[in-house]
Protein backbone atom coordinates (compact mmCIF):
# COMPACT_ATOMS: atom_id res chain seq x y z
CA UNK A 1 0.00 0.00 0.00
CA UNK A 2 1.36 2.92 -0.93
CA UNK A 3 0.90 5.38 2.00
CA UNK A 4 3.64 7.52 1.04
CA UNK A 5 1.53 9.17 -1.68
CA UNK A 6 0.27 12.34 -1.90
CA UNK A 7 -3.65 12.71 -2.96
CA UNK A 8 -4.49 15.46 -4.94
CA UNK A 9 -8.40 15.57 -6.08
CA UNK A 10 -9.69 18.51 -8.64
CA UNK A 11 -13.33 19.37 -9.58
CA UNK A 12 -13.34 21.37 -12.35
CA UNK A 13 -16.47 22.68 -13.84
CA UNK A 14 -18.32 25.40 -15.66
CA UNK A 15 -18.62 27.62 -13.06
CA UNK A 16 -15.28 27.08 -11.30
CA UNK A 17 -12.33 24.72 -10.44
CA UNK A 18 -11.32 23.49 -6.79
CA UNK A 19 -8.81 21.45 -5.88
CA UNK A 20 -7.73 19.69 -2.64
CA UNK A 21 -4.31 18.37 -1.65
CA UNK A 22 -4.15 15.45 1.19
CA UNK A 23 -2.33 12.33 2.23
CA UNK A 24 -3.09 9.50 1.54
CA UNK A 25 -5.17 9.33 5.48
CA UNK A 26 -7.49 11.92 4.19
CA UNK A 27 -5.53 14.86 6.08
CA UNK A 28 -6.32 17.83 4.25
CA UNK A 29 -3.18 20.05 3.28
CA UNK A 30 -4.29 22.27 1.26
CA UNK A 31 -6.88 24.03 -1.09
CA UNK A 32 -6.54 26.06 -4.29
CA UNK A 33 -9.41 27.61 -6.76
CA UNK A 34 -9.35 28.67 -10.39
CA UNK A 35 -11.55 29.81 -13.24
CA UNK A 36 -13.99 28.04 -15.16
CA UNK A 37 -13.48 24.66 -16.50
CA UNK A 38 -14.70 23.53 -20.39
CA UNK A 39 -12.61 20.92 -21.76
CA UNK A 40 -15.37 21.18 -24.70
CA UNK A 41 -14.75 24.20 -25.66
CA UNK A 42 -11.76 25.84 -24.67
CA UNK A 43 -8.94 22.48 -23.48
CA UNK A 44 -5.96 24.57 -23.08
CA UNK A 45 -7.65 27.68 -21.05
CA UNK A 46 -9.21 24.86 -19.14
CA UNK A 47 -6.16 22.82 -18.13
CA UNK A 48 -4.10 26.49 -17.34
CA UNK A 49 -7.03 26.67 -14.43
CA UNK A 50 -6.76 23.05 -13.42
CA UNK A 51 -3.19 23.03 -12.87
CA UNK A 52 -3.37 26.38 -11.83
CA UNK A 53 -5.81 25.12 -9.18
CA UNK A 54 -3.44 22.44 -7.93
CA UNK A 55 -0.40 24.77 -7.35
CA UNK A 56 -2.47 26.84 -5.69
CA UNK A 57 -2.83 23.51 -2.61
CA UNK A 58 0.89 23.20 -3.10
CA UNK A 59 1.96 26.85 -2.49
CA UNK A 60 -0.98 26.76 0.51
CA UNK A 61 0.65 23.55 1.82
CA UNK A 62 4.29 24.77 1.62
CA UNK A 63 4.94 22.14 -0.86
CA UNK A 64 6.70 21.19 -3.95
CA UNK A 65 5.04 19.17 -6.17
CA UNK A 66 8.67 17.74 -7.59
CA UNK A 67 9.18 16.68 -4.19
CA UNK A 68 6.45 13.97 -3.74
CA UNK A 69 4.60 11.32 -4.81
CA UNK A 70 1.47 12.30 -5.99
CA UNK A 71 -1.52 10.75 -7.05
CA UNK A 72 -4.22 12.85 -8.68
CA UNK A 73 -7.55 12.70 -9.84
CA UNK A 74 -8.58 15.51 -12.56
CA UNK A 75 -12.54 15.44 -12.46
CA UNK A 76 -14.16 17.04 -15.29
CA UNK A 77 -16.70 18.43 -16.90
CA UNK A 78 -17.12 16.89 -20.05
CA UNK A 79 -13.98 14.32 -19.48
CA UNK A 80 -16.55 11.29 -20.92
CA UNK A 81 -16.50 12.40 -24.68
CA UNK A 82 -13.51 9.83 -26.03
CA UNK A 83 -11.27 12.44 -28.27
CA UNK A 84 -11.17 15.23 -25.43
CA UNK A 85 -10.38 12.35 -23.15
CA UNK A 86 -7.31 11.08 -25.88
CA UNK A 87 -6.42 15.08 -25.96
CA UNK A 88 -5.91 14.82 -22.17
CA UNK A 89 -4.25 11.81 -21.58
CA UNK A 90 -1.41 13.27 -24.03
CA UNK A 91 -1.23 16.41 -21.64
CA UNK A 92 2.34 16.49 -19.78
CA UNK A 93 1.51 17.04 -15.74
CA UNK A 94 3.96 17.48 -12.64
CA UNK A 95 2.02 14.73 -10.81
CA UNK A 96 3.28 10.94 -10.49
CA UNK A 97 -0.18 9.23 -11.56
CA UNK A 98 -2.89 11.02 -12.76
CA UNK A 99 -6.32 9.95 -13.76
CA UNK A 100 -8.72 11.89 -15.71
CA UNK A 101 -13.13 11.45 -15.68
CA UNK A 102 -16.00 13.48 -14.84
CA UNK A 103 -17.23 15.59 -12.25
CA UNK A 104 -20.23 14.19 -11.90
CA UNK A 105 -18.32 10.71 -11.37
CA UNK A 106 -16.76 12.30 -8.70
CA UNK A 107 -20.06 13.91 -7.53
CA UNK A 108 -21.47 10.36 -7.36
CA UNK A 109 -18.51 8.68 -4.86
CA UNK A 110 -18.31 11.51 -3.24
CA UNK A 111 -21.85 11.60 -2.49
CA UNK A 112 -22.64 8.03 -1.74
CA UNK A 113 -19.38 6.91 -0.21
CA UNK A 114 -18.73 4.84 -3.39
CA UNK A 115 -21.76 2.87 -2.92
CA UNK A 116 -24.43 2.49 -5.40
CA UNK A 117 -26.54 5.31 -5.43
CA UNK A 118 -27.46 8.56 -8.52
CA UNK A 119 -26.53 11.67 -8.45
CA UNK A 120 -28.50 14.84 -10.68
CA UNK A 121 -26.00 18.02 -10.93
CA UNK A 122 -27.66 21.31 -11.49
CA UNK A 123 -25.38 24.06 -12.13
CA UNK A 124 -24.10 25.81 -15.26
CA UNK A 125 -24.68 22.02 -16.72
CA UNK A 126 -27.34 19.59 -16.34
CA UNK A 127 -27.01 15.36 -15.93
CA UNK A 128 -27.81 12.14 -14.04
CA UNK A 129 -24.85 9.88 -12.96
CA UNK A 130 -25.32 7.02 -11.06
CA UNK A 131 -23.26 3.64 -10.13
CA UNK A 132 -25.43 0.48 -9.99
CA UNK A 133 -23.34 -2.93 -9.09
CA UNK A 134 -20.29 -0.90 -9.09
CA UNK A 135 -21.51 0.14 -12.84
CA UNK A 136 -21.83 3.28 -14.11
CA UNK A 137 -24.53 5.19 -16.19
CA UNK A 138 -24.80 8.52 -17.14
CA UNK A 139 -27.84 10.49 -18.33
CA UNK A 140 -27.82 13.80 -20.31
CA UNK A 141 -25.18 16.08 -19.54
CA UNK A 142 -23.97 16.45 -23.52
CA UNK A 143 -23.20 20.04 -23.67
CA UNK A 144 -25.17 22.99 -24.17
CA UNK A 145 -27.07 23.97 -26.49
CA UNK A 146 -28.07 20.69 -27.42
CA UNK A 147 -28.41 19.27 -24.22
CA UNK A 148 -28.26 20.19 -20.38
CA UNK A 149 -31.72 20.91 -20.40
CA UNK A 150 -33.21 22.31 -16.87
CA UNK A 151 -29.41 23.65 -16.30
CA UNK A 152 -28.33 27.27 -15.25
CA UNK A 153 -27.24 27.54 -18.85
CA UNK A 154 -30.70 26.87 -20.05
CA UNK A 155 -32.84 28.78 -18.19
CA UNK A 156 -30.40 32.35 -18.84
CA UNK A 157 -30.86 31.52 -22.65
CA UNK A 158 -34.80 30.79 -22.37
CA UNK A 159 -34.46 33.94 -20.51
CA UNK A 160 -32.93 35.42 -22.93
CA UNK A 161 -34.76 33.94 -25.62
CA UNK A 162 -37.99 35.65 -24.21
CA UNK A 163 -36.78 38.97 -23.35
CA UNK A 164 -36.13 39.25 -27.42
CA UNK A 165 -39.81 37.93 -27.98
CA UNK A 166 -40.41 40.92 -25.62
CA UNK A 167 -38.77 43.40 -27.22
CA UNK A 168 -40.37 42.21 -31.03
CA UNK A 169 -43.67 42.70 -28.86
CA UNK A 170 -44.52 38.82 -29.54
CA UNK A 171 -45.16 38.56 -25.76
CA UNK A 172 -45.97 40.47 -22.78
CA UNK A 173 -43.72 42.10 -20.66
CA UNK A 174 -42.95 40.98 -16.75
CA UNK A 175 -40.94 42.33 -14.56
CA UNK A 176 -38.01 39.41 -15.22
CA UNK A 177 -38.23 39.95 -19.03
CA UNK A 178 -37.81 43.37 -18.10
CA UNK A 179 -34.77 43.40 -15.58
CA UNK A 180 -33.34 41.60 -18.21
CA UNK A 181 -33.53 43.86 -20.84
CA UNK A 182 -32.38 46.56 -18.87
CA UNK A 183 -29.19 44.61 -18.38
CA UNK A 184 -28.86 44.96 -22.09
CA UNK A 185 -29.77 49.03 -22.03
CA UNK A 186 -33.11 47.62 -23.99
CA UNK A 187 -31.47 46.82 -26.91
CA UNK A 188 -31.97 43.44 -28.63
CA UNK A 189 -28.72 43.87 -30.49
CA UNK A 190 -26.34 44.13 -27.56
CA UNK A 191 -28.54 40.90 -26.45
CA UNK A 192 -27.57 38.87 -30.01
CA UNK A 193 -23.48 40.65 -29.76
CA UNK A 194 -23.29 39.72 -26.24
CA UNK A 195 -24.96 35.69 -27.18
CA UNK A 196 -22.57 35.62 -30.02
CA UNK A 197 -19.38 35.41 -27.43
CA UNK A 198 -21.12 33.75 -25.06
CA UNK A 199 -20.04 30.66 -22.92
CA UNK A 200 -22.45 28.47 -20.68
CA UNK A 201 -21.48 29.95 -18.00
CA UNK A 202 -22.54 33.37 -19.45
CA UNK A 203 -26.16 32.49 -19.80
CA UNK A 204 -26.09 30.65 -16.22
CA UNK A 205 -25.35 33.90 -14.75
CA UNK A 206 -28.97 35.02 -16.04
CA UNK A 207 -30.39 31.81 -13.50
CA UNK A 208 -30.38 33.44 -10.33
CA UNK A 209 -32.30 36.15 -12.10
CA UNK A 210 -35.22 33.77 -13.25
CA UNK A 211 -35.53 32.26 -9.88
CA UNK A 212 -35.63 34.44 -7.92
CA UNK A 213 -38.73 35.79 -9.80
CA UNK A 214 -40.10 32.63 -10.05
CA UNK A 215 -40.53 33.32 -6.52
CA UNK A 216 -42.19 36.67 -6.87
CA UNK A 217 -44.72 34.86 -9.30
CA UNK A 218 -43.51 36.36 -12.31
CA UNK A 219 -45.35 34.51 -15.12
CA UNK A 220 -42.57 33.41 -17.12
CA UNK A 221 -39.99 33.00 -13.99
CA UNK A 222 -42.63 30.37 -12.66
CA UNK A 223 -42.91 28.89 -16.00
CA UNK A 224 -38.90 28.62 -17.36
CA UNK A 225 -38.51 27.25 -13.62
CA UNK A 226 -41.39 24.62 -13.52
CA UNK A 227 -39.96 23.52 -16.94
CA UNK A 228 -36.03 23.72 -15.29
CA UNK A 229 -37.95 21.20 -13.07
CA UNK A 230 -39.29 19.24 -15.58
CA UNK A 231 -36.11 18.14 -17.30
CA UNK A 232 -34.52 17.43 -14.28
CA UNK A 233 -37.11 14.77 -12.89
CA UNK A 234 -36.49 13.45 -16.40
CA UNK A 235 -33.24 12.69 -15.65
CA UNK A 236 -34.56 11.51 -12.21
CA UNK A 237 -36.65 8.86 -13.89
CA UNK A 238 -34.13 7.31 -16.07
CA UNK A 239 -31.28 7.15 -13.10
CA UNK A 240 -34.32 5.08 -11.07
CA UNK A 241 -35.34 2.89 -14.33
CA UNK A 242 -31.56 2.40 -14.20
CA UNK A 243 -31.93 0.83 -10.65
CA UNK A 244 -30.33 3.84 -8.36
CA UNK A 245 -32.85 3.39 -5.55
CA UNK A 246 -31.61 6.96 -3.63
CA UNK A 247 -30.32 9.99 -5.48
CA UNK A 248 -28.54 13.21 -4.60
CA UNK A 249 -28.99 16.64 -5.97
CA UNK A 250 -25.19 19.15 -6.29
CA UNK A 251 -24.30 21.47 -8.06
CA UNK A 252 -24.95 25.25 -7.29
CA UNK A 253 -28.58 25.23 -8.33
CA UNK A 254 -29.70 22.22 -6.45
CA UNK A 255 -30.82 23.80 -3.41
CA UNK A 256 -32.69 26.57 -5.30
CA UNK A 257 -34.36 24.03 -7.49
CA UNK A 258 -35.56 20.88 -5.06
CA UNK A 259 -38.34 23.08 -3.94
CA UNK A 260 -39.95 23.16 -7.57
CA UNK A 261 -39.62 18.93 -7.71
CA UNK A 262 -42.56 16.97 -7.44
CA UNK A 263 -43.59 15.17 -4.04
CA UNK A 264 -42.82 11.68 -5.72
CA UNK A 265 -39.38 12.90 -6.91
CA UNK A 266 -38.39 14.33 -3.59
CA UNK A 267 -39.04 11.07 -1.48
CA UNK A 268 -36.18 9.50 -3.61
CA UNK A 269 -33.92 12.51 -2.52
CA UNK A 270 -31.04 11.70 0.43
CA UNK A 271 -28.39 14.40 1.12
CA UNK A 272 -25.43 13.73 -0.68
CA UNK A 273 -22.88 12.43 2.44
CA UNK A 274 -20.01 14.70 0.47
CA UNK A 275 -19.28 16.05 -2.74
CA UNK A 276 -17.05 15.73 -5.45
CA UNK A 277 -13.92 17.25 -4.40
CA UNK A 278 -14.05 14.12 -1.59
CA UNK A 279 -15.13 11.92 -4.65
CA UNK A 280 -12.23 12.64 -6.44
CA UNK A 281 -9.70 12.58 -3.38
CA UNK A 282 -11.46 9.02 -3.12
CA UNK A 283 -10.60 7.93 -6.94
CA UNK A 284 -6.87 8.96 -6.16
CA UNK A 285 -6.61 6.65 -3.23
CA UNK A 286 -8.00 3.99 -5.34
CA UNK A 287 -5.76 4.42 -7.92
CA UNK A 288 -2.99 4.82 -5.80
CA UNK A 289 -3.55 1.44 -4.40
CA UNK A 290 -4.43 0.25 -7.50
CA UNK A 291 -0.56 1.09 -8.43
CA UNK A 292 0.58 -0.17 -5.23
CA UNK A 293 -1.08 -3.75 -6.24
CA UNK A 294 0.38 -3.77 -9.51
């Protein structure tokens, strides 16, 4: 067993990346945090905030990296598609081991303790993960536009989409639509410049926005947020079909969202027991004695 390694977990997603340094006990030694993470559509600037990330613990530890053995797991958002993954597993790194996959894998050990169990993450992204007989299945979770559906991403650009329809007078104005527009100084042009450079995590910045007038009973805050949880008891319903028999929400619109779930969907709810920095702390250990064994 080797206990002389160093364990060095990152979860890097749309919104941001955090890392966590510890030994192989589970003492934490340090913490860093970076920018963004999309491996999808931007690997390099992605990878600059991973690493960036980890020598952030190191510095915070009083550590060298050269001067240790270390283990790390780099968890991912969108480390599952197969030529990003090839693209990463070419990338030089400072560590001893490392071992690339998702966030949401992470989310999922992290939150069950590695036993079976689902996990739904709503943040800038949208999917179902779960691990059934030590199997895994994923659900959703392909990348926005085209998927992520019920995601922080989706509801700014159905936000978005509606404050144009607005502004064409194709539908009423509301007091979201309109905070909106103001954002934009009523124009629907700086709306369409500022979409054309947009990232995910542009539109999920519109999400608080929408919910929070959900709340007030705006008509189309309710409605973009009923939908939001729509999609994601879709995703709920597949991970149980699957066989996960308890599921956890994460992600940095979970807690905003659960209210909006249905009554049946909330009884298969447990709070997740961590998240996926210790999920991906807990995949370098494995692999660590997984190397040890070898």
């Amino acid at each position: 067993m080797d206990t002389e390694s160093l364990l060095l977990g990152v979860d890097g997603g749309g919104t941001r990346c955090r890392a966590r340094l510890c030994t192989f006990e589970g003492k934490m030694l340090g913490g860093g945090l970076a920018g963004p993470v999309n491996i999808r559509l931007a690997l390099e600037d992605s990878l600059a905030e991973v690493f960036g990330a980890a020598a952030r613990c190191f510095r915070n530890a009083g550590l060298a990296v050269e001067e240790h053995i270390v283990v790390a797991c780099l968890a991912l958002a969108g480390a599952n598609e197969p030529i990003i993954l090839a693209e990463l597993r070419r990338y030089e790194h400072p560590f001893k081991t490392a071992v690339y996959t998702t966030d949401s894998h992470a989310a999922c050990v992290g939150a069950h303790r590695g036993q079976d169990g689902g996990v739904i993450i709503i943040g800038t992204g949208s999917l179902g993960e779960a691990i059934v007989g030590g199997r895994r299945h994923r659900v959703g979770g392909w990348g926005f536009p085209v998927s992520d559906e019920g995601s922080g991403a989706w509801l700014g650009c159905e936000a978005a989409r509606r404050t144009l329809w607005a502004l064409d007078g194709r539908t009423p104005w509301t007091p979201l639509l309109t905070r909106i527009a103001e954002r934009f100084d009523l124009d629907p042009h700086e709306i369409v410049r500022w979409m054309s450079d947009a990232r995910p995590g542009n539109f999920a910045t519109l999400a608080p926005l929408v919910i929070d007038w959900a709340l007030r009973d705006d008509p189309f805050g309710r409605e973009l947020t009923t939908a939001a949880a729509r999609h994601i008891e879709c995703l709920a319903e597949r991970l149980l079909d699957i066989g996960a028999k308890r599921l956890s929400l994460m992600g940095g619109l979970a807690k905003s969202m659960e209210p909006w779930l249905s009554p049946w969907m909330r009884q298969w709810l447990v709070p997740p027991a961590a998240g996926a920095l210790t999920g991906a702390v807990e995949l370098a250990r494995a692999k660590a004695l997984e190397g040890a064994a070898a």
